[in-house]
PDB file of N, CA and C in Angstrom:
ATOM      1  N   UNK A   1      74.069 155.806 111.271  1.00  0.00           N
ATOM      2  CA  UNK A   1      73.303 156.460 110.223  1.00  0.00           C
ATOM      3  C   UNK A   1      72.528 155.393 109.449  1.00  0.00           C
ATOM      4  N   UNK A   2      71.207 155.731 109.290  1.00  0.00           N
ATOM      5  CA  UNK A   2      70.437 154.671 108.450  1.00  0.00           C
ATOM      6  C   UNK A   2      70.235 155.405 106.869  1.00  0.00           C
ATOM      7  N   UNK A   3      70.334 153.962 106.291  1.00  0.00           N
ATOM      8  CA  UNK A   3      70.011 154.257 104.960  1.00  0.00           C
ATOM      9  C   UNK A   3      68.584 154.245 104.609  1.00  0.00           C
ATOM     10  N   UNK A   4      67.762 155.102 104.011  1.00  0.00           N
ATOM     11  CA  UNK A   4      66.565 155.406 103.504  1.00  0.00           C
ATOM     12  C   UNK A   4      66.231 155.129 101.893  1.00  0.00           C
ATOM     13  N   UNK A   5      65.192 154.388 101.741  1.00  0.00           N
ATOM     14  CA  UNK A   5      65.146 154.557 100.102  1.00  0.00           C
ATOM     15  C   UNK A   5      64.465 155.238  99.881  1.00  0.00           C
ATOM     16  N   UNK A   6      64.777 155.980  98.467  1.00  0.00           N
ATOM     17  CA  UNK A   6      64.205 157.645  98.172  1.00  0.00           C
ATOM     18  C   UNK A   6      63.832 157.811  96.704  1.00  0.00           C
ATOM     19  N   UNK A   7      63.439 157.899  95.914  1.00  0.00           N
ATOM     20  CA  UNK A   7      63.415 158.514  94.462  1.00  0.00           C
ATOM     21  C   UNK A   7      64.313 159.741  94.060  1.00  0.00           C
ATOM     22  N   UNK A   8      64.960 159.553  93.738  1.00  0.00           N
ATOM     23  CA  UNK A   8      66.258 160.629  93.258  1.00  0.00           C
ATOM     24  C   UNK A   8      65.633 161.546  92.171  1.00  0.00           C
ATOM     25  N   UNK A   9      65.392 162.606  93.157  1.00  0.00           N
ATOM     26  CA  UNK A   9      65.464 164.061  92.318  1.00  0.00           C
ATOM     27  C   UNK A   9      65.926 164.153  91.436  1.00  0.00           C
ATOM     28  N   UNK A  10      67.514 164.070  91.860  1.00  0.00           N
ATOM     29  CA  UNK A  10      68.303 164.588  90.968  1.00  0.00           C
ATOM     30  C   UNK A  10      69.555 163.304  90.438  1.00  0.00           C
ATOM     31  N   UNK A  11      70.202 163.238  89.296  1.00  0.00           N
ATOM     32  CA  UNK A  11      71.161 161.680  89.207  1.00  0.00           C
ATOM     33  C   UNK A  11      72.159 162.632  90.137  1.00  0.00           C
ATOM     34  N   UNK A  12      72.668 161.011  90.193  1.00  0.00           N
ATOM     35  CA  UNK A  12      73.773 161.451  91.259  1.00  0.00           C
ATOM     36  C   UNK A  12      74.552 159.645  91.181  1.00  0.00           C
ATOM     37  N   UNK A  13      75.949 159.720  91.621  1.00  0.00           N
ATOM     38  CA  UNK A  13      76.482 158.389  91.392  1.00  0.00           C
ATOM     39  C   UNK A  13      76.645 157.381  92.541  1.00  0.00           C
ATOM     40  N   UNK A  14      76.572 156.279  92.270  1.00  0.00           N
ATOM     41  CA  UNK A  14      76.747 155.290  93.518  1.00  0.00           C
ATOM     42  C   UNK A  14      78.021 155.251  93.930  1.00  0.00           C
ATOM     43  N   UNK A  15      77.951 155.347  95.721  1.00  0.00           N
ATOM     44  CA  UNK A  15      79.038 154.917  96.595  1.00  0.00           C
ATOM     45  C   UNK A  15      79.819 153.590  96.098  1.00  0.00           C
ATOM     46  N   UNK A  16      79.262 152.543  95.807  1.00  0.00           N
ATOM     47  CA  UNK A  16      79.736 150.978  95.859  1.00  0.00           C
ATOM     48  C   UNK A  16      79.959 150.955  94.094  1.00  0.00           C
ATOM     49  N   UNK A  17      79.529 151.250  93.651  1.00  0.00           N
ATOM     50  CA  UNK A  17      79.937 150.702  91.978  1.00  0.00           C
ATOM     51  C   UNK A  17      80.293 151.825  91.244  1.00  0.00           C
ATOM     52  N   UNK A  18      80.154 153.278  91.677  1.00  0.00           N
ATOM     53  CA  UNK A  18      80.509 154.344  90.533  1.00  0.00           C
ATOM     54  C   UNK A  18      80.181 154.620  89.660  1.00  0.00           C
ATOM     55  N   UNK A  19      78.497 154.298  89.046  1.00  0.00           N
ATOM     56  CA  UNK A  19      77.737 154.213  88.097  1.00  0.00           C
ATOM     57  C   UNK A  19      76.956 154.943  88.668  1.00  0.00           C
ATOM     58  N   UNK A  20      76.033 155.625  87.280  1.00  0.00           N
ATOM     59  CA  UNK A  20      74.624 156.701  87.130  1.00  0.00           C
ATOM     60  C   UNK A  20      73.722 156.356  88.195  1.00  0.00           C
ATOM     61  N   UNK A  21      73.102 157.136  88.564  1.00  0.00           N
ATOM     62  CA  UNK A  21      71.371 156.628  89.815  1.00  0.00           C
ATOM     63  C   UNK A  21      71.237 157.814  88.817  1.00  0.00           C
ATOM     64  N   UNK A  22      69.838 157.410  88.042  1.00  0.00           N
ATOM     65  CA  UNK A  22      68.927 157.814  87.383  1.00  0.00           C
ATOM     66  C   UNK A  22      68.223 159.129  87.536  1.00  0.00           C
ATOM     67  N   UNK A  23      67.435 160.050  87.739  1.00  0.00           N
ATOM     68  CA  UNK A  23      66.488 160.556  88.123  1.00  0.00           C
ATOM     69  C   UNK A  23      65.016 159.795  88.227  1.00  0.00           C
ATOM     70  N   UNK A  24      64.371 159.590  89.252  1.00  0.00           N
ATOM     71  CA  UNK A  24      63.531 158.585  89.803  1.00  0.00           C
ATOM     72  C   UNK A  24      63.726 157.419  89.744  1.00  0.00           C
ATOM     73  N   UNK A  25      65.040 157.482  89.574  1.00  0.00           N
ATOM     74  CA  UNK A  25      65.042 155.900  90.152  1.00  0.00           C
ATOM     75  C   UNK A  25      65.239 155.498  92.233  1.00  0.00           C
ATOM     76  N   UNK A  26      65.027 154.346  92.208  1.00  0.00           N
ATOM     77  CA  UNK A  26      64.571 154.405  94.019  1.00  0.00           C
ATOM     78  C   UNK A  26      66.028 154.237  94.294  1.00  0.00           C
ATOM     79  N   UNK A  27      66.753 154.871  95.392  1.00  0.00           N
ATOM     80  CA  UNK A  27      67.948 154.529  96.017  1.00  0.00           C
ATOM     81  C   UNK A  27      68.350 154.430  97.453  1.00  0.00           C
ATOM     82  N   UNK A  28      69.060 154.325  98.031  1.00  0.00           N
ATOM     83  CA  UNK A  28      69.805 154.650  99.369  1.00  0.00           C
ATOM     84  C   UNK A  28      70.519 155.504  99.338  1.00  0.00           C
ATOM     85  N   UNK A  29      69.944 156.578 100.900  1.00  0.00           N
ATOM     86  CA  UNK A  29      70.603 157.296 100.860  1.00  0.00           C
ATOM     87  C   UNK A  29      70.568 157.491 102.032  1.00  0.00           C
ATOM     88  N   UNK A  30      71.830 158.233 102.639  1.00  0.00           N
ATOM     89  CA  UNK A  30      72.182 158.386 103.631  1.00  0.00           C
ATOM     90  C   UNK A  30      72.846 159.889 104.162  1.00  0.00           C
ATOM     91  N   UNK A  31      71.968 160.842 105.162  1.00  0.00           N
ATOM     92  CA  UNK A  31      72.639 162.061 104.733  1.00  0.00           C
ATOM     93  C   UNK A  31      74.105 162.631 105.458  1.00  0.00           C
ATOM     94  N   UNK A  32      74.838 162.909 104.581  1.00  0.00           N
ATOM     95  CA  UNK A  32      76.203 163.124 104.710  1.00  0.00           C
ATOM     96  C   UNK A  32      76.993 162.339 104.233  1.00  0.00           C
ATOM     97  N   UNK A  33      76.495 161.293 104.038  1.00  0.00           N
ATOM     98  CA  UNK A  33      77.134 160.002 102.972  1.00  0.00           C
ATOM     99  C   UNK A  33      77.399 160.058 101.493  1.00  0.00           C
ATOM    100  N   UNK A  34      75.526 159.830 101.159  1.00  0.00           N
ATOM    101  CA  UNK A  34      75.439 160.043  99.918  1.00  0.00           C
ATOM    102  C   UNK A  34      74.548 158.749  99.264  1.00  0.00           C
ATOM    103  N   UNK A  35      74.568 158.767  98.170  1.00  0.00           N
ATOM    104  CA  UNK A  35      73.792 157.788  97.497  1.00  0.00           C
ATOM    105  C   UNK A  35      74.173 156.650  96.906  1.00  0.00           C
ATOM    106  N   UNK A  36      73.337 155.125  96.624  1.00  0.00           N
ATOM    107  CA  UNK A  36      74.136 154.084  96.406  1.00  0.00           C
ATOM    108  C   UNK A  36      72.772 152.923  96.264  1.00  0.00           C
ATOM    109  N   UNK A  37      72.830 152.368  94.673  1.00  0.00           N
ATOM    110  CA  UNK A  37      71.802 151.683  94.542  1.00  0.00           C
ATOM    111  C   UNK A  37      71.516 150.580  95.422  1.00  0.00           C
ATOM    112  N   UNK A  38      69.849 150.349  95.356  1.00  0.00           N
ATOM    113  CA  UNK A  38      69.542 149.453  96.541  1.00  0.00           C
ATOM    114  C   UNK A  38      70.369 148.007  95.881  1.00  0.00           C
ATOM    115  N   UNK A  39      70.637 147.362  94.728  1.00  0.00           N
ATOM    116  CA  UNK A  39      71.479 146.052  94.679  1.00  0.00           C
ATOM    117  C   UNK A  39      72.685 146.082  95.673  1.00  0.00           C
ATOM    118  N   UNK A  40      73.285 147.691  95.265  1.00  0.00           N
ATOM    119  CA  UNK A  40      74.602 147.717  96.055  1.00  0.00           C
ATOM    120  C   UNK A  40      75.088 147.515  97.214  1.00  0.00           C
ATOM    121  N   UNK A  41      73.364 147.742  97.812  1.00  0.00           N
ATOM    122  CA  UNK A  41      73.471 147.569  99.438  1.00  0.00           C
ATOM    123  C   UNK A  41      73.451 146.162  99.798  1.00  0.00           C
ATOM    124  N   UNK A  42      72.973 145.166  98.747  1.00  0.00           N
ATOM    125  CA  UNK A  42      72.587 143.738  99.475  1.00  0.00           C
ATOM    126  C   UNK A  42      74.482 143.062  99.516  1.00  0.00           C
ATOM    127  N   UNK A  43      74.457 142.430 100.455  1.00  0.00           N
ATOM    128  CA  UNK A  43      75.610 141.601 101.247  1.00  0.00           C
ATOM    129  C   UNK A  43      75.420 140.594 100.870  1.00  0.00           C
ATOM    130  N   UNK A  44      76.609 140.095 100.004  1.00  0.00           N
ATOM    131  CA  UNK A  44      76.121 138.530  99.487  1.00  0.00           C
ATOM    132  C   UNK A  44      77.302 137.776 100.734  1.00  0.00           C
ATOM    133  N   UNK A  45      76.575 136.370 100.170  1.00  0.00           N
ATOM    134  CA  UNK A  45      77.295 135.403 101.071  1.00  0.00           C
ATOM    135  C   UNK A  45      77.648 134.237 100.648  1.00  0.00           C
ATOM    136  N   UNK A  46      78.401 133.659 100.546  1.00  0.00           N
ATOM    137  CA  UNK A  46      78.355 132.307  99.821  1.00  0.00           C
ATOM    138  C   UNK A  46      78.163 131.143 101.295  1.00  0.00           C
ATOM    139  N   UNK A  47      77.550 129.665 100.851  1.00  0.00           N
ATOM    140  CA  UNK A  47      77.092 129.853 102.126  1.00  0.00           C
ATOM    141  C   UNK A  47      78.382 128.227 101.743  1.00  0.00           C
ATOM    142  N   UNK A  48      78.425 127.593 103.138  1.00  0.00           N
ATOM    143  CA  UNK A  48      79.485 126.852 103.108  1.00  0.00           C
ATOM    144  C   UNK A  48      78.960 125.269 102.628  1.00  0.00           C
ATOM    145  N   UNK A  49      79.797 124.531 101.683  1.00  0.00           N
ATOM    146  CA  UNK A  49      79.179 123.273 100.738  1.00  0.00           C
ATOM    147  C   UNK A  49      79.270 122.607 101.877  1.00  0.00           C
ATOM    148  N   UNK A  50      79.615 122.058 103.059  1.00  0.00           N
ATOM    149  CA  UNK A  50      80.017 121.059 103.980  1.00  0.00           C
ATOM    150  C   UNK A  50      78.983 121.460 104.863  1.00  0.00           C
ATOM    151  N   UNK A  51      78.702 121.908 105.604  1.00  0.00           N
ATOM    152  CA  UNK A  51      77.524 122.729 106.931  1.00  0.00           C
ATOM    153  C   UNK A  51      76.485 123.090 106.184  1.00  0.00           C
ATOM    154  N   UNK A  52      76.566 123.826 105.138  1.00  0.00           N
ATOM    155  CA  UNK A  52      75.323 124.995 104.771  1.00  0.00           C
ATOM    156  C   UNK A  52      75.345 126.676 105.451  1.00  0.00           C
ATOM    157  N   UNK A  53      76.243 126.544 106.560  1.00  0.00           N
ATOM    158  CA  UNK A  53      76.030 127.973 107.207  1.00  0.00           C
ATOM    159  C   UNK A  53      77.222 128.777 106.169  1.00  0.00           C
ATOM    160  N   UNK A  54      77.166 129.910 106.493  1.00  0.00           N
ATOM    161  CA  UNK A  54      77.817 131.402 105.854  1.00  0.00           C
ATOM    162  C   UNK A  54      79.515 130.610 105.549  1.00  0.00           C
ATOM    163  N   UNK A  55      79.648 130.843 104.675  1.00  0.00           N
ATOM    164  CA  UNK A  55      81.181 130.598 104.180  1.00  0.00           C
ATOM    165  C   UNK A  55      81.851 131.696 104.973  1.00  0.00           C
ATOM    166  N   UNK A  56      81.729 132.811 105.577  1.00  0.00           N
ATOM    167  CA  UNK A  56      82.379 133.863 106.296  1.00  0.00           C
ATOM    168  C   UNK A  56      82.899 134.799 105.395  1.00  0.00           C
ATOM    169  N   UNK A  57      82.120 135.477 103.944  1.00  0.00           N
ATOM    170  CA  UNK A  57      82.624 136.020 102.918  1.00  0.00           C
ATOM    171  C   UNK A  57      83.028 137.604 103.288  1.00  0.00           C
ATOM    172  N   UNK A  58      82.482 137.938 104.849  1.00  0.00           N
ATOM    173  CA  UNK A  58      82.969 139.033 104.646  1.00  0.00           C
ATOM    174  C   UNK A  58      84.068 139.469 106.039  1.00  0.00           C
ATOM    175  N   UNK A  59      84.797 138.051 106.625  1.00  0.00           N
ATOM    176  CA  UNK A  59      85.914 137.694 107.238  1.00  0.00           C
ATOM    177  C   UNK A  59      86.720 137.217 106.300  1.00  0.00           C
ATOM    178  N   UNK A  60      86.962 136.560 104.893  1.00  0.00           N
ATOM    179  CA  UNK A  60      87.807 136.074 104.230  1.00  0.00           C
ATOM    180  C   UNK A  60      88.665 136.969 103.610  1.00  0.00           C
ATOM    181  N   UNK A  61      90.285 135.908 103.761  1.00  0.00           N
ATOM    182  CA  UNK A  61      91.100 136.569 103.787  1.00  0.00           C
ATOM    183  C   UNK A  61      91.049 137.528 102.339  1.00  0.00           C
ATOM    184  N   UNK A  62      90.404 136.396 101.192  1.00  0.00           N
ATOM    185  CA  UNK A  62      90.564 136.933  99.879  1.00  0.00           C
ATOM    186  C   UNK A  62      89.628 137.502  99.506  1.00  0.00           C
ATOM    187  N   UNK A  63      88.638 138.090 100.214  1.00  0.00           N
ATOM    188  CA  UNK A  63      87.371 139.346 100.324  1.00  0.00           C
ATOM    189  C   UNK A  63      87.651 140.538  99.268  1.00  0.00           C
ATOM    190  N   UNK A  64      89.044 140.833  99.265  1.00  0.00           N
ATOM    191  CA  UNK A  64      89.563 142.077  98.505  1.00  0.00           C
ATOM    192  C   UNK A  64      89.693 141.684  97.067  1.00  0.00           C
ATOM    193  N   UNK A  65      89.778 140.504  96.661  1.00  0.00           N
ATOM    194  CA  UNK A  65      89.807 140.184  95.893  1.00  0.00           C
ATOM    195  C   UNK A  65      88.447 139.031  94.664  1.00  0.00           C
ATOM    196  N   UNK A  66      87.653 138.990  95.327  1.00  0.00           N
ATOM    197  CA  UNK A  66      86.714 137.648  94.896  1.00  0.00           C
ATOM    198  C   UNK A  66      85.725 138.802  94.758  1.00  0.00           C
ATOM    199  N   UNK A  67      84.783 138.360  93.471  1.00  0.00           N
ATOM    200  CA  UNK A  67      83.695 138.473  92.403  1.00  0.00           C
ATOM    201  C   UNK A  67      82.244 137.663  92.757  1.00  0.00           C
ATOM    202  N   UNK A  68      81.782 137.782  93.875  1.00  0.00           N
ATOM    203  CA  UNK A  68      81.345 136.648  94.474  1.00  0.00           C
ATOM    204  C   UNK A  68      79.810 136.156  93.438  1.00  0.00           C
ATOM    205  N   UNK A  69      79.813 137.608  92.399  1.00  0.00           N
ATOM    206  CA  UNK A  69      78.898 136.679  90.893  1.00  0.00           C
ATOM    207  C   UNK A  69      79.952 136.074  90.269  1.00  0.00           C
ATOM    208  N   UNK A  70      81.092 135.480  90.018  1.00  0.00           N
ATOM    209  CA  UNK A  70      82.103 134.679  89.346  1.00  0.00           C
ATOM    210  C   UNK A  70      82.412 133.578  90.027  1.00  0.00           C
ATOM    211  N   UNK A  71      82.807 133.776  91.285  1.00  0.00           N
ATOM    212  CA  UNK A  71      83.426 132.822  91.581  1.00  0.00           C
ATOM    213  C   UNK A  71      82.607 131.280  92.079  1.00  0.00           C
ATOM    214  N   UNK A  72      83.194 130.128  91.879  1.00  0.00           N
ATOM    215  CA  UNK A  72      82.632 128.886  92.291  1.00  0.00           C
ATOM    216  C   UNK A  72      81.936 129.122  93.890  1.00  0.00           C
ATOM    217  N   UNK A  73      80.831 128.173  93.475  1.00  0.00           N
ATOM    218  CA  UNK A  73      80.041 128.245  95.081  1.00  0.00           C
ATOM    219  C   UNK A  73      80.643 127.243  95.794  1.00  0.00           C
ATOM    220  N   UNK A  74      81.567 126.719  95.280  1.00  0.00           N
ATOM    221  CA  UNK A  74      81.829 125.283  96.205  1.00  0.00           C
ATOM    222  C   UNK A  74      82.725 126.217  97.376  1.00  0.00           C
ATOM    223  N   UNK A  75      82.472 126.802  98.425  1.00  0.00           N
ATOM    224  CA  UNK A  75      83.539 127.627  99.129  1.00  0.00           C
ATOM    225  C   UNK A  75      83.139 126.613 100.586  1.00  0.00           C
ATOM    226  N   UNK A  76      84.549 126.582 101.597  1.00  0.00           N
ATOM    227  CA  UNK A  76      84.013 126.542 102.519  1.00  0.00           C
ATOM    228  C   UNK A  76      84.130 127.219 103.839  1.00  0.00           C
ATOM    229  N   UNK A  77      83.129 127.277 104.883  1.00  0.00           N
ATOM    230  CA  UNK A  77      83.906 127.987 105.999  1.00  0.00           C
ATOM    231  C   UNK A  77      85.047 127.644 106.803  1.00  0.00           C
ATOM    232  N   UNK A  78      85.432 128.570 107.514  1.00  0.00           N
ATOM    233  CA  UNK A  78      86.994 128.482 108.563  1.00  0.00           C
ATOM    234  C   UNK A  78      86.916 126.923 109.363  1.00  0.00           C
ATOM    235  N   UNK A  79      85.563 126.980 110.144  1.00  0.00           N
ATOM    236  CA  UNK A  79      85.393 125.618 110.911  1.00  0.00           C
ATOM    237  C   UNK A  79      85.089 124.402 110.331  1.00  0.00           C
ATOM    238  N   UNK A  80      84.971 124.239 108.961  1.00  0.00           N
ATOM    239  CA  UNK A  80      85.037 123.121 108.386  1.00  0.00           C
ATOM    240  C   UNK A  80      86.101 122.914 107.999  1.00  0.00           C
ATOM    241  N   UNK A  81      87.008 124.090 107.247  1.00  0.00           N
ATOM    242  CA  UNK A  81      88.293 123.823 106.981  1.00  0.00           C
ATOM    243  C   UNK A  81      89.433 123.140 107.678  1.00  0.00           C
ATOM    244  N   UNK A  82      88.810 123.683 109.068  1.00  0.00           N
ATOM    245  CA  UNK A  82      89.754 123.470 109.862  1.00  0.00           C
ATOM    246  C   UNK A  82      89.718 121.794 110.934  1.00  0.00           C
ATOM    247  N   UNK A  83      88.838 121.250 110.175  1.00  0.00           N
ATOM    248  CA  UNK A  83      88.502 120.014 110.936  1.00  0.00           C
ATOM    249  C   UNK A  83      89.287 119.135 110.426  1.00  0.00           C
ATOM    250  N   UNK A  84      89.618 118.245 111.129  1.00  0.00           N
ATOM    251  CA  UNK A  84      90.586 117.059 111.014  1.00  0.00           C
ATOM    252  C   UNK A  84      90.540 116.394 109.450  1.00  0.00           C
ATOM    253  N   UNK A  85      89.423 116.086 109.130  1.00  0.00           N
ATOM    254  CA  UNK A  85      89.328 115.356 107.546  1.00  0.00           C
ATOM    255  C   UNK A  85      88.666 116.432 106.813  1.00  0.00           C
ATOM    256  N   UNK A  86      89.377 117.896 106.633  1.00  0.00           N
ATOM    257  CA  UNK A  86      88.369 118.802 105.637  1.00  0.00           C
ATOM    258  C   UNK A  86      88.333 118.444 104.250  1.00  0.00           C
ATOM    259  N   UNK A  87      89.392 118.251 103.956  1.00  0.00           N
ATOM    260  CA  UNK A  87      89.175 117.695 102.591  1.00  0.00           C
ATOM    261  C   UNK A  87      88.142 116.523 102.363  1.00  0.00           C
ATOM    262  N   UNK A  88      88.191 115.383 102.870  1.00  0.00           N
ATOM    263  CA  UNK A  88      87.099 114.548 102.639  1.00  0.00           C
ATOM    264  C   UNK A  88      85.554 114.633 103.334  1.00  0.00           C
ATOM    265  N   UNK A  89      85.565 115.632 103.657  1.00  0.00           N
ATOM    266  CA  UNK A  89      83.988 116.708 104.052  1.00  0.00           C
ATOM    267  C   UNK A  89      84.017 117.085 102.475  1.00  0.00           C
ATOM    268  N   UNK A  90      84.801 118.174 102.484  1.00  0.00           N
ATOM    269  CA  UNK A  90      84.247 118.665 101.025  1.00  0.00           C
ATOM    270  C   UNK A  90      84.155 117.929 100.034  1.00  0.00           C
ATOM    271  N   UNK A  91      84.441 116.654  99.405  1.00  0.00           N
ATOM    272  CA  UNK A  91      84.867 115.966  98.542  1.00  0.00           C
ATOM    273  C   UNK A  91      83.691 115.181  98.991  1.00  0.00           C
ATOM    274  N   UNK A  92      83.281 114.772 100.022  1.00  0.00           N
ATOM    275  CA  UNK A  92      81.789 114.000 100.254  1.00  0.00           C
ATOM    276  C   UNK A  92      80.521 115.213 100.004  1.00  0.00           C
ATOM    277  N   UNK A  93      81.065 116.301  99.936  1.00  0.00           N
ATOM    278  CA  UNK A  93      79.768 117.165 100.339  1.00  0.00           C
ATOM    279  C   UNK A  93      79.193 117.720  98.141  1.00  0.00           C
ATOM    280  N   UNK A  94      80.894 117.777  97.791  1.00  0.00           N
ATOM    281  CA  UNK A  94      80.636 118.748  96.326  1.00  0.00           C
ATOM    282  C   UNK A  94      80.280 117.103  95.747  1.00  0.00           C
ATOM    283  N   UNK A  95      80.511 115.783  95.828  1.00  0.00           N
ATOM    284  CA  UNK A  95      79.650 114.678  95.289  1.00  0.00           C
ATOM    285  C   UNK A  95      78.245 114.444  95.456  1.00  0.00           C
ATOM    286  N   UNK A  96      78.390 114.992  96.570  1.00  0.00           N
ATOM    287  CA  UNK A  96      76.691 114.767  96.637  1.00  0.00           C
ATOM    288  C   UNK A  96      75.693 116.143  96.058  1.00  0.00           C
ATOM    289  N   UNK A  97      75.945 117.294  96.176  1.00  0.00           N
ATOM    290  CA  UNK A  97      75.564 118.070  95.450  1.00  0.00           C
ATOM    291  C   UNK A  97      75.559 118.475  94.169  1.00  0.00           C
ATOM    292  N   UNK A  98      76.507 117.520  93.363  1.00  0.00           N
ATOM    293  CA  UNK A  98      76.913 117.461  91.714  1.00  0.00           C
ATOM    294  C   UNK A  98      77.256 116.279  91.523  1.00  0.00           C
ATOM    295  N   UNK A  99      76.839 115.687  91.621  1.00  0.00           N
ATOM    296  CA  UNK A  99      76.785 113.678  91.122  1.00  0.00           C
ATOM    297  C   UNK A  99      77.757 113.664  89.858  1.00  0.00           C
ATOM    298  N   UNK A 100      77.381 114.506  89.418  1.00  0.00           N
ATOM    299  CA  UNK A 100      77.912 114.440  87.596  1.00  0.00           C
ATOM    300  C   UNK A 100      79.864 114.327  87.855  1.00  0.00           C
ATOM    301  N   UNK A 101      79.878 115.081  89.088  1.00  0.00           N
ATOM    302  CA  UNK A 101      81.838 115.158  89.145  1.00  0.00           C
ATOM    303  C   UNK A 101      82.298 114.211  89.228  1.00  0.00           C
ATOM    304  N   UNK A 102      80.930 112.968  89.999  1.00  0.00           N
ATOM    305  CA  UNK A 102      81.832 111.707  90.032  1.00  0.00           C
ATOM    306  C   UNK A 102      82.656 110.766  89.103  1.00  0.00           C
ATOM    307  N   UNK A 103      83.915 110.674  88.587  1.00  0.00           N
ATOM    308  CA  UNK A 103      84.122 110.332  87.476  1.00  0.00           C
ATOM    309  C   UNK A 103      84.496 108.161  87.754  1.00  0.00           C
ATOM    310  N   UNK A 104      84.492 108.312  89.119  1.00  0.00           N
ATOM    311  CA  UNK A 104      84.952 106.876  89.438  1.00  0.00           C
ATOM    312  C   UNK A 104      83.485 106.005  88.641  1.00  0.00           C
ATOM    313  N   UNK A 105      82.513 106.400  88.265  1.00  0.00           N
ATOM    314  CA  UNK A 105      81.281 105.986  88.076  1.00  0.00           C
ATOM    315  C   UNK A 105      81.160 104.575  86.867  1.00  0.00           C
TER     316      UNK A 105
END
C-alpha cells in the first residue's frame, strides 16, 4: 500500500504520534490505514561516527527505546563495533570531530 499526500478534508489523528492533522493541512494517507503527518513518515538515522554509513537505527537493539531528537550522535554501527580496536576507532573518530573533548591538550 502506498502512501499519498492529500489535504485533509476532514481532522483526523496521526498513526505515529497521536496528535491533531488539521483540516487542510497536507498528509499521508493510506486507504484502510489511515492518516499520519508527512514528518512522521521521515525515517531518521543516525549515521555511524567511525565509517559515516547508517548506525543501523532501525536494527538496534535499543530502537524501542531511543529519542533519536535527544539522543547523542556519537552512535556507532554493529561492524565498527565489532572490530578488533572499536573503542580506539571511536575515540580517534569523536576527537577528530569535536577537538574541544580533547582534554590531554
Amino acid at each position: 500500500m502506498s502512501w499519498r499526500a492529500i489535504p485533509m478534508k476532514f481532522a483526523g489523528t496521526c498513526l505515529v504520534c497521536n496528535k491533531k492533522i488539521e483540516v487542510n493541512e497536507v498528509a499521508l494517507w493510506a486507504k484502510g490505514l489511515g492518516v499520519k503527518h508527512q514528518a512522521c513518515a521521515e525515517v531518521k538515522q543516525l549515521k555511524c561516527i567511525v565509517c559515516g554509513g547508517s548506525a543501523g537505527c532501525l536494527d538496534c537493539e535499543f530502537a524501542d527505546n531511543c529519542d533519536l531528537d535527544k539522543v547523542s550522535q556519537m552512535c556507532i554501527c554493529k561492524k565498527c563495533s565489532e572490530a578488533k580496536d572499536a573503542f580506539s576507532l571511536y575515540q580517534i573518530s569523536v576527537l577528530k570531530r569535536y577537538p574541544l573533548l580533547n582534554l590531554k591538550q
